[in-house]
Protein backbone atom coordinates (compact mmCIF):
# COMPACT_ATOMS: atom_id res chain seq x y z
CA UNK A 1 41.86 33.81 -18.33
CA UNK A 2 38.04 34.82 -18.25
CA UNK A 3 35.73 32.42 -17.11
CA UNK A 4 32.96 31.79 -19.11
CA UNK A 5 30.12 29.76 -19.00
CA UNK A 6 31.67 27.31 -21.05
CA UNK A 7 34.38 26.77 -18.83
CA UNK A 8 34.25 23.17 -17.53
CA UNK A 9 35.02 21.80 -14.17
CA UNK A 10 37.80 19.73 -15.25
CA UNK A 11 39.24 23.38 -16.88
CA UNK A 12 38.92 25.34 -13.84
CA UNK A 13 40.80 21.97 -11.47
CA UNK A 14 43.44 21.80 -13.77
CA UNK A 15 43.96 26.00 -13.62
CA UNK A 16 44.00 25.45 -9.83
CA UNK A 17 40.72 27.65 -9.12
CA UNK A 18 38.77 25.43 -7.59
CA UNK A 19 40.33 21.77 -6.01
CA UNK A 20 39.02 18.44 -6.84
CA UNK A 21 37.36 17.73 -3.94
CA UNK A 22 34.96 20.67 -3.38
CA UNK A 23 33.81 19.19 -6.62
CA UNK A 24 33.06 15.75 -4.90
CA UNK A 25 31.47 17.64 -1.94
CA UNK A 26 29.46 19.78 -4.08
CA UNK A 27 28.24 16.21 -5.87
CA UNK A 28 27.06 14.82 -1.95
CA UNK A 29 25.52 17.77 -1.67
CA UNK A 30 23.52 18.03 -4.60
CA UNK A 31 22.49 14.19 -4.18
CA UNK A 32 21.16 14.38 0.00
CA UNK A 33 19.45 18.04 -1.54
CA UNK A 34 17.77 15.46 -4.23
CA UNK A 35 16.87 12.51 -2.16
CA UNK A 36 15.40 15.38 0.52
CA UNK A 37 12.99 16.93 -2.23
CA UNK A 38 11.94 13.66 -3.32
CA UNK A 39 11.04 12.16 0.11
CA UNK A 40 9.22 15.68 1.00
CA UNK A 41 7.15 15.32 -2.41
CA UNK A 42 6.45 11.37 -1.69
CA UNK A 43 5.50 12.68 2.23
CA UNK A 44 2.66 15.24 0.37
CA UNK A 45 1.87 12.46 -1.84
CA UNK A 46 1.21 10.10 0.87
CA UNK A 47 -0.38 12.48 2.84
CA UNK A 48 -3.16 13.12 0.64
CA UNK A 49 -3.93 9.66 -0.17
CA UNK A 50 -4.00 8.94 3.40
CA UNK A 51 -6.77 11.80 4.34
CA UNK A 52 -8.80 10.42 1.71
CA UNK A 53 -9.01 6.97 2.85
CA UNK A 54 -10.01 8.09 6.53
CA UNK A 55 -12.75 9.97 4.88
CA UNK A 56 -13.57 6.61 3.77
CA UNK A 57 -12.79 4.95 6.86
CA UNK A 58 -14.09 7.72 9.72
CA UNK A 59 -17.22 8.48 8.05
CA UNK A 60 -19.66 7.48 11.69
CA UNK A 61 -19.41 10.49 14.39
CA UNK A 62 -16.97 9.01 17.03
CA UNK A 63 -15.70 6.37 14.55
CA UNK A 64 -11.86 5.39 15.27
CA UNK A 65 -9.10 3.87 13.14
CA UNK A 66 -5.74 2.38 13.89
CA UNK A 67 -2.49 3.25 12.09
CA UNK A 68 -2.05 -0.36 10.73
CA UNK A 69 -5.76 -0.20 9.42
CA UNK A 70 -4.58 2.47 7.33
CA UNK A 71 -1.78 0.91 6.30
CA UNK A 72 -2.89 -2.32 5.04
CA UNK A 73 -6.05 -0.08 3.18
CA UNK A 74 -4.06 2.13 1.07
CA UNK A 75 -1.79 -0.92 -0.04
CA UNK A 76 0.84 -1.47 2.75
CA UNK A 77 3.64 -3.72 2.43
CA UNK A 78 4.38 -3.01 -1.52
CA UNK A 79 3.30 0.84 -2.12
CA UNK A 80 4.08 2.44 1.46
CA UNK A 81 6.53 1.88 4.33
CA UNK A 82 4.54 2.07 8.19
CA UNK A 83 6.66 4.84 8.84
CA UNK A 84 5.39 6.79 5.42
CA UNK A 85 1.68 6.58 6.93
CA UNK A 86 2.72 7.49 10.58
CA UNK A 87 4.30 10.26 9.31
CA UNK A 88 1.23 11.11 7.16
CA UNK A 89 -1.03 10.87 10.30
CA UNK A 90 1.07 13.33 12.36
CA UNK A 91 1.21 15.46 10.18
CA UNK A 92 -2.46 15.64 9.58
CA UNK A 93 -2.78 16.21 13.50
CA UNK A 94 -0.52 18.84 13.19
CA UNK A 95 -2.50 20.17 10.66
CA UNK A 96 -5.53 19.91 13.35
CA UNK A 97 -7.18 17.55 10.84
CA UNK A 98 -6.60 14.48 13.25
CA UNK A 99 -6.53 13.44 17.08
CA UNK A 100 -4.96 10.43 19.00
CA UNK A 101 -7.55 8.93 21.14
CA UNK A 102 -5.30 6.36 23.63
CA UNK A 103 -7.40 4.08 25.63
CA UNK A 104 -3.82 2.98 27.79
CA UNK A 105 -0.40 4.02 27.68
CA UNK A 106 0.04 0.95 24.92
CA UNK A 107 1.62 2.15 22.02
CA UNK A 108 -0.54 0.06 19.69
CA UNK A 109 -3.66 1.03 21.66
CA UNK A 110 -3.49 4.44 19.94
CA UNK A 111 -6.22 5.42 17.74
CA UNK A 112 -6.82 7.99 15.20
CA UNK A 113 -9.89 9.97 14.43
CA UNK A 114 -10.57 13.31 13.39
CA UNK A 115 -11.02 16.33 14.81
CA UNK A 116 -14.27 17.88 13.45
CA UNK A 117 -16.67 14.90 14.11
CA UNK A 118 -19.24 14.07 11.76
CA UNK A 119 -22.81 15.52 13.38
CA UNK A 120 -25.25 12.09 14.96
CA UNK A 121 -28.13 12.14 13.11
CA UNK A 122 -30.70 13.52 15.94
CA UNK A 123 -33.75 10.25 16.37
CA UNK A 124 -36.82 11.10 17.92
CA UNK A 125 -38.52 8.70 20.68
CA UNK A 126 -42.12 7.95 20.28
CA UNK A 127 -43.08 10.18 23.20
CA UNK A 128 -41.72 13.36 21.45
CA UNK A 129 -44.10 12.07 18.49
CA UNK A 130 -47.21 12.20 20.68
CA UNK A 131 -45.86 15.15 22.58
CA UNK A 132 -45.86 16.82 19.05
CA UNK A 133 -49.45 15.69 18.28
CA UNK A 134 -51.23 16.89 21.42
């Protein structure tokens, strides 16, 4: 017999080529390669969304958020999971995008805040105004 590409599973189990339960580990296989592709798309997804809040959040030079902040502001509890965002934020660090500031060895005294720091507007004092005049 030639196989075709009309041949069925159920044809090629009952000739004896292939056995019935390669089939069902071919189906496992095919469902953790799914549920892998989706969670890395839903990772970028959250990613993004998560670097545009801090650009929201971090916008003062030396300005600091913590993970839960971030959470509850891009709609924790019903559109993310805590471990969604954490993930999010380490990979942004890895990306060099983030840093962990920790003020102790605390676990919730970690903070986040990125790498490139936005520039402190430079204020004058009213000596270097009468310096300038002189």
């Amino acid at each position: 017999m030639t196989i075709t590409n009309e041949t069925t599973i159920e044809t090629l189990i009952a000739l004896g080529i292939i056995k019935s339960t390669i089939v069902g580990e071919w189906n496992s296989k095919a469902v953790r390669k799914v549920k892998r592709e989706d969670k890395r798309r839903r990772a970028v997804t959250v990613k993004a969304i998560v670097h545009e809040k801090l650009k929201e959040l971090l916008v003062e030079a030396g300005a600091t958020v913590q993970h839960r902040s971030v959470w509850l502001r891009i709609g924790g509890r019903t559109e993310f999971t805590r471990d969604e965002v954490l993930c999010a934020l380490r990979s942004l660090r890895e990306d060099k995008v983030l840093q962990n500031v920790r003020t102790s060895g605390n676990n919730f005294q970690v903070f986040w805040a990125f790498v490139a720091q936005p520039e402190v507007p430079v204020f004058s004092t009213l000596e270097d105004v009468v310096d300038d005049k002189r």
